[in-house]
Protein backbone atom coordinates (compact mmCIF):
# COMPACT_ATOMS: atom_id res chain seq x y z
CA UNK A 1 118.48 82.56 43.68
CA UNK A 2 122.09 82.29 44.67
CA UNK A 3 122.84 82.28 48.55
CA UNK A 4 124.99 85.78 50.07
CA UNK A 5 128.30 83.03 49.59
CA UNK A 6 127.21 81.75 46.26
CA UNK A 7 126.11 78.70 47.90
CA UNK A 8 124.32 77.00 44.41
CA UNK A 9 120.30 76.10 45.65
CA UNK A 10 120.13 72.58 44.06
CA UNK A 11 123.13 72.00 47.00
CA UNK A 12 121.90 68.67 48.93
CA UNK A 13 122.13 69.08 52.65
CA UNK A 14 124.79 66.53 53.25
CA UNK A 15 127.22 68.66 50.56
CA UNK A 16 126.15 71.27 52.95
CA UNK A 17 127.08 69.71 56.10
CA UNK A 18 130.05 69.11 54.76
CA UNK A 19 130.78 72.07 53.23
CA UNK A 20 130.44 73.55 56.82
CA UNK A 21 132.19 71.56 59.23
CA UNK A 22 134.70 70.44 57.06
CA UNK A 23 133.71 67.15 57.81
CA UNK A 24 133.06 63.80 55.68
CA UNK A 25 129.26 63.17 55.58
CA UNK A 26 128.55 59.43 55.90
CA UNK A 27 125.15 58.88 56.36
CA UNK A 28 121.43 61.27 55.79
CA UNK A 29 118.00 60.83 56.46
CA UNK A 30 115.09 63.04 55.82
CA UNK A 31 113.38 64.71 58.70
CA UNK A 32 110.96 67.04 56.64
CA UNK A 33 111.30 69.46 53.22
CA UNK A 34 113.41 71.75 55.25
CA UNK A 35 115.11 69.60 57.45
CA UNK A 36 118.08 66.51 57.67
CA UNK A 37 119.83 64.74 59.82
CA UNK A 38 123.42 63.72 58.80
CA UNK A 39 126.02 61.60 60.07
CA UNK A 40 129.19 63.02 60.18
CA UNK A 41 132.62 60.98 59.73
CA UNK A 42 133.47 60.25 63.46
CA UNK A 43 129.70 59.18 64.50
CA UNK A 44 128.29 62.81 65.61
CA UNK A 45 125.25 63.70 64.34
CA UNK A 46 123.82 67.22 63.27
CA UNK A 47 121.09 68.06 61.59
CA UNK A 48 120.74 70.26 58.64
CA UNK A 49 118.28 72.86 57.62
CA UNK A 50 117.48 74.94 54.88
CA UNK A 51 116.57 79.02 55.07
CA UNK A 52 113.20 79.74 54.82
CA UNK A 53 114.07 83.30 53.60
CA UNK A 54 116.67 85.89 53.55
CA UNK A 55 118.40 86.47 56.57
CA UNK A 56 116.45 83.78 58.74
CA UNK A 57 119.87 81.29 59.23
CA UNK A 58 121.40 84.01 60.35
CA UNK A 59 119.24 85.21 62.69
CA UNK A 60 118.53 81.67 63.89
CA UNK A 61 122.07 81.31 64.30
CA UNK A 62 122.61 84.47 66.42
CA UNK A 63 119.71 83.57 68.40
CA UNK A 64 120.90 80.30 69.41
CA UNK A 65 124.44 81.65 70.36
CA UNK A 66 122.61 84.40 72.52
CA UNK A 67 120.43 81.98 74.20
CA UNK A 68 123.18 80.07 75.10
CA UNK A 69 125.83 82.79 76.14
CA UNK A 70 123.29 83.14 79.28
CA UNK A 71 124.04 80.11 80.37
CA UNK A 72 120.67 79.38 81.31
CA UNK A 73 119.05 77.03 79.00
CA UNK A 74 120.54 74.58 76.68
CA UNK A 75 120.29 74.83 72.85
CA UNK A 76 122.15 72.66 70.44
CA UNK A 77 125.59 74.24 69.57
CA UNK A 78 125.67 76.19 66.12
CA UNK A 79 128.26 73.66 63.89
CA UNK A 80 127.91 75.92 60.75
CA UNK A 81 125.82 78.22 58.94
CA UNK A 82 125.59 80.54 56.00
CA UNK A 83 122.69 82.60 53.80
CA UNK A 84 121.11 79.32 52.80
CA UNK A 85 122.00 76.53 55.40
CA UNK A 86 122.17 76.74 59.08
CA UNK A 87 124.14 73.16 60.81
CA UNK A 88 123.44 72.21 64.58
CA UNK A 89 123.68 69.23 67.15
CA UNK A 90 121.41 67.05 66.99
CA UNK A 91 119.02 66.25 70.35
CA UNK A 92 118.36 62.64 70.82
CA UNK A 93 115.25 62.92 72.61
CA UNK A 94 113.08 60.51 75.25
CA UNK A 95 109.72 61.18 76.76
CA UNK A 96 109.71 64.94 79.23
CA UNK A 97 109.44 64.15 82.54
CA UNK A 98 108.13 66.04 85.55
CA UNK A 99 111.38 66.70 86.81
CA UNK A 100 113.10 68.30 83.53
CA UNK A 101 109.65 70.49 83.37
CA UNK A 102 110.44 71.97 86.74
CA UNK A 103 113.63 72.37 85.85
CA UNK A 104 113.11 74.02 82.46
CA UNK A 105 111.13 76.40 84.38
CA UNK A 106 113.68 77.97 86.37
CA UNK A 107 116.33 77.66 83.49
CA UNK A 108 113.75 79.74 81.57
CA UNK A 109 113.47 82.28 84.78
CA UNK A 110 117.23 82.54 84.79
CA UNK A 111 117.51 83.12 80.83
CA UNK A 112 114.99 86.10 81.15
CA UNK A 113 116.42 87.45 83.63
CA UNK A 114 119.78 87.74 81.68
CA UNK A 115 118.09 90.33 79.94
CA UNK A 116 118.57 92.54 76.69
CA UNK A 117 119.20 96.04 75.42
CA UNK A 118 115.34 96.80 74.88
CA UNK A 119 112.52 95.32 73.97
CA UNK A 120 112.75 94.39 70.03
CA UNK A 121 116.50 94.19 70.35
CA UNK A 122 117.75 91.73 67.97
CA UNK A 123 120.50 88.92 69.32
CA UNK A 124 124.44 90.61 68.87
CA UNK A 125 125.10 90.15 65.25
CA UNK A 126 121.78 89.04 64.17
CA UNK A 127 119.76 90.79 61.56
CA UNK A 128 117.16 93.08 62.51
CA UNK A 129 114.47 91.40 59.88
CA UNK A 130 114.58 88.60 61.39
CA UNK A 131 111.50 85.35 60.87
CA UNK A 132 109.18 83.56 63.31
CA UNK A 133 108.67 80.26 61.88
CA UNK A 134 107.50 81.48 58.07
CA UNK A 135 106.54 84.71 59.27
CA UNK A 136 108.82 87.90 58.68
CA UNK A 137 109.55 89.36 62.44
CA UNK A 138 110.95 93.09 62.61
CA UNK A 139 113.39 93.55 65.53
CA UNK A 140 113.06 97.45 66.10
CA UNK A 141 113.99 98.52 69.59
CA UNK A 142 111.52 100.45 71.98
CA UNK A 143 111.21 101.85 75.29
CA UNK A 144 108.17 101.11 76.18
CA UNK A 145 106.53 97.36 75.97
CA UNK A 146 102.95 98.19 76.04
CA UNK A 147 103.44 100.88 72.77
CA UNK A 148 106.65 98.31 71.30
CA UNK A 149 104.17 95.38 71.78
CA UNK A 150 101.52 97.31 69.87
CA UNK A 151 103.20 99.02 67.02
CA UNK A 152 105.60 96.27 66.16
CA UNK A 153 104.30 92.37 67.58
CA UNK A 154 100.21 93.38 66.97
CA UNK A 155 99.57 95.63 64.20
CA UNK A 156 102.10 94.57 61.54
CA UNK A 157 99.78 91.10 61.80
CA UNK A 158 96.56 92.56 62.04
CA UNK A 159 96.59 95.06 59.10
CA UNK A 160 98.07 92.24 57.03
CA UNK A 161 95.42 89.57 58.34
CA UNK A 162 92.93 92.69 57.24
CA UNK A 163 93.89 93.29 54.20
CA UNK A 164 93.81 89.51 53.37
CA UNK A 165 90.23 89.20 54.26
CA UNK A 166 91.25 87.10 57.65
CA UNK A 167 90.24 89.23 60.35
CA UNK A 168 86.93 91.18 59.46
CA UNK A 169 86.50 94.80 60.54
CA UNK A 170 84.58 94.19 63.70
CA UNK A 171 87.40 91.84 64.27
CA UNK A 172 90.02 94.35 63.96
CA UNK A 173 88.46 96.82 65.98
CA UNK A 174 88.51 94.78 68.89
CA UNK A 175 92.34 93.85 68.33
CA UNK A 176 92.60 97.81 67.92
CA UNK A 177 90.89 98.57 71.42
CA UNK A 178 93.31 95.69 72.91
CA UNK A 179 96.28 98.04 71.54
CA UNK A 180 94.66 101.53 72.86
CA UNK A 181 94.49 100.25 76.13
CA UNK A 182 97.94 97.92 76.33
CA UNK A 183 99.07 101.08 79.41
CA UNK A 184 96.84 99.95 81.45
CA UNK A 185 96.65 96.26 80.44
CA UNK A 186 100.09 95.49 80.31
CA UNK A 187 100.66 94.77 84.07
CA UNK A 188 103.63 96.44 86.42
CA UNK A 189 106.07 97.47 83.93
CA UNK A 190 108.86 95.14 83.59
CA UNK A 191 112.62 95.39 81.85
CA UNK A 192 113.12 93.66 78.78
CA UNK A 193 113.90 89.90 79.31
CA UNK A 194 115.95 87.82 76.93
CA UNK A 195 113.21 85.85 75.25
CA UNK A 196 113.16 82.72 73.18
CA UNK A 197 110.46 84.30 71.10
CA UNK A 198 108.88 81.18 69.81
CA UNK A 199 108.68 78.94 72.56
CA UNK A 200 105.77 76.73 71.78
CA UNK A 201 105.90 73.27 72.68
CA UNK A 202 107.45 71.95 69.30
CA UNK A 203 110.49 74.21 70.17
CA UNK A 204 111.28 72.34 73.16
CA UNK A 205 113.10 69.14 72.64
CA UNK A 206 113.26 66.72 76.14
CA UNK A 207 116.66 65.29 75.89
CA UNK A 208 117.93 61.61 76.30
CA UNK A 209 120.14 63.52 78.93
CA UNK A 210 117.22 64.16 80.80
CA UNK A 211 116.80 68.14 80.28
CA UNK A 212 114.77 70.22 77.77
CA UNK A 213 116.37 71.84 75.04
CA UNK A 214 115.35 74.54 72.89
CA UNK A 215 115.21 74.86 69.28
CA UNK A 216 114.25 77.15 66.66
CA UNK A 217 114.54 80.60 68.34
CA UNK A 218 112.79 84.11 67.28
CA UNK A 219 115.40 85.19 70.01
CA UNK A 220 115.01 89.28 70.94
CA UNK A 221 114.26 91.50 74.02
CA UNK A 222 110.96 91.30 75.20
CA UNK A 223 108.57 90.81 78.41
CA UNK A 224 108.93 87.34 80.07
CA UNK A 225 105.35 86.67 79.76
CA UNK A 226 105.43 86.25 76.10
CA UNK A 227 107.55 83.16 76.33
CA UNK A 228 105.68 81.80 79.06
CA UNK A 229 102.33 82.68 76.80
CA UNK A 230 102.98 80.91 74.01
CA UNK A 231 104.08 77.69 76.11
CA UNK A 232 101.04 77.49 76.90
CA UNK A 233 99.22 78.30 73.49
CA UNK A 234 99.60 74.50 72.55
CA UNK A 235 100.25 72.71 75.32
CA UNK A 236 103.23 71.52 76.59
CA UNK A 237 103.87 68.42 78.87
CA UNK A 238 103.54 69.20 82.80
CA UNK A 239 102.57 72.54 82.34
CA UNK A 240 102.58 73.02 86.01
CA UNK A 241 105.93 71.87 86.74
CA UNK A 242 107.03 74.29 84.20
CA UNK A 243 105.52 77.27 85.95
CA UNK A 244 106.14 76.17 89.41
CA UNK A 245 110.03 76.03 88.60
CA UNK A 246 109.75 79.47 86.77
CA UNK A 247 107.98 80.55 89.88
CA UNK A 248 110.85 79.40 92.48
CA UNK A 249 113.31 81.72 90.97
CA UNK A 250 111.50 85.02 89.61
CA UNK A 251 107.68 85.45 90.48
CA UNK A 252 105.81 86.36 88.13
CA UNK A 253 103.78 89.84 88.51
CA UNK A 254 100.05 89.77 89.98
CA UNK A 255 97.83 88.91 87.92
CA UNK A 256 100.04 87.31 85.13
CA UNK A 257 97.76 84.16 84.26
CA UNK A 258 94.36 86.93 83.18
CA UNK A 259 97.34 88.49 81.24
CA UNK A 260 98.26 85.30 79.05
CA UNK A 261 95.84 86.35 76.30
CA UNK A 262 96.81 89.17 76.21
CA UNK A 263 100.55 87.98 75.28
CA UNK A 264 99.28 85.15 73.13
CA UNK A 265 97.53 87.75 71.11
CA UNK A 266 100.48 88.06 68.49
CA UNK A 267 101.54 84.28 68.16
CA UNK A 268 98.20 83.73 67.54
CA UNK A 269 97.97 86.89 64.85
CA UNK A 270 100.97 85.32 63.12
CA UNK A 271 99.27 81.87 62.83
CA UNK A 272 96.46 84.05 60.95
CA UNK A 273 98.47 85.10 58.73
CA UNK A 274 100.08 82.17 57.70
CA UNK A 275 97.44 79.54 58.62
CA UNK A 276 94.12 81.61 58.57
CA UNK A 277 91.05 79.75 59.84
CA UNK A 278 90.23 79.56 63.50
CA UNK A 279 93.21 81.40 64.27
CA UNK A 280 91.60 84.48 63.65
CA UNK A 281 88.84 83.53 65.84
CA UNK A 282 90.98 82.58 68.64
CA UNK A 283 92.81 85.92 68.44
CA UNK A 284 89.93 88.26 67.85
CA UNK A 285 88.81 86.08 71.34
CA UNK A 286 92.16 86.70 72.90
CA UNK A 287 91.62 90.54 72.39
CA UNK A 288 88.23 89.88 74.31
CA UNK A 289 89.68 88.20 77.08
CA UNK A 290 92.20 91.01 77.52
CA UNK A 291 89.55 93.29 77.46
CA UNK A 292 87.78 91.97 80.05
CA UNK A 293 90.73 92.15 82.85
């Protein structure tokens, strides 16, 4: 299938990178199926990287450039892009330290707070079917996060996660009960912060420079405690620094740790989808634990 530019898909990525930044390629190596980092005449280095599906460079691309007209966090700069290919700056990275944690923290504090149009809002100029990882990800706006989170982050996963024999029924209806009762769940109500959207710990890159970057973005408005959520869904190196810095600039609500289930309810939904397994345990057990608060 031939790219929105007529970009050709046997295209290497070093033709691409090229291509894009109008620059002479001069060296490549191979970071995964999707992924390359090139050389570009002059000695800078980018890296390359395939769509996974229609519209997902562009959204990518609009997500990076909205993350980064906060001026909050750092994301590598967008070099090129098109339907097919998407070109950034490279991040030479070195070992996270507890310093750069802390200070992630209150960059990420100071990027939510920059805020969006509503929750489900889409970056400026990016598409509103947007992708999370392999995942398809609708950006429709709402009004309301507890009814937004339910109708367009929970169920979209769930019914599909059903329907593909994932999630069994007694499964579902726990996930369903989690969704009735999101009013009262959902904590003091919130306005809808300019999230990452994806921010597990492979998103975040600890630079040579000595700071954490972010990569990979699901960017669109949402509540803070989603990003904060799914940093935590994996692990992520000095946790606690993290949170401490996010905590010296914008306190979170009451009660916000009982709540991270709750939030890591649809990462964890997606992973069903595409991974199946114990994800769908862990999320049917999310739904419990946000039951239970």
């Amino acid at each position: 299938m031939t790219g929105g530019d007529g970009c050709r898909p046997t295209e290497r990525p070093e033709a691409a990178a090229a291509r894009l930044t109008r620059r002479r390629t001069t060296a490549l190596r191979r970071l995964s199926g999707a992924m390359t980092e090139v050389v570009l005449d002059g000695g800078d280095v980018v890296v390359v990287k395939r769509g996974n599906g229609p519209n997902a460079t562009r959204a990518e691309a609009a997500g990076l450039r909205w993350l980064a007209a906060a001026g909050a966090v750092r994301v590598p700069a967008v070099q090129g892009q098109d339907e097919d290919w998407l070109v950034i700056d490279r991040v030479e990275e070195r070992q996270p330290t507890p310093a750069a944690a802390e200070r992630l923290g209150r960059e990420l504090a100071a990027l939510h707070d920059c805020g969006a149009p509503a929750f489900g809002a889409p970056p400026p100029g990016g598409p509103a079917d947007a992708w999370i990882g392999l995942a398809p990800l609708a950006n429709v706006p709402g009004a309301s996060w507890p009814q937004w989170y339910a109708e367009r982050r929970v169920l979209p996963y769930l019914r599909r996660a059903v329907d593909e024999g994932t999630i069994d029924r007694a499964g579902a209806a726990t996930v369903e009960r989690v969704c009735r009762r999101l009013p009262d769940l959902a904590g003091p109500a919130e306005p809808p912060a300019r999230l990452h959207g994806d921010l597990w710990n492979g998103n975040v890159l600890w630079g040579s420079d000595g700071n954490a970057w972010l990569i990979d973005p699901a960017a669109h408005g949402g509540h803070r405690e989603t990003d904060l959520a799914m940093l935590q869904l994996f692990g992520c190196p000095h946790l606690d620094r993290v949170l401490a810095g996010y905590q010296q600039v914008h306190p979170l609500a009451d009660g916000w740790a009982d709540r991270t289930g709750l939030h890591q309810l649809f990462p964890l939904l997606v992973h069903t989808v595409l991974f199946g397994g114990g994800y769908a345990r862990r999320a049917v057990a999310a739904a419990r634990s946000a039951l239970a608060l």
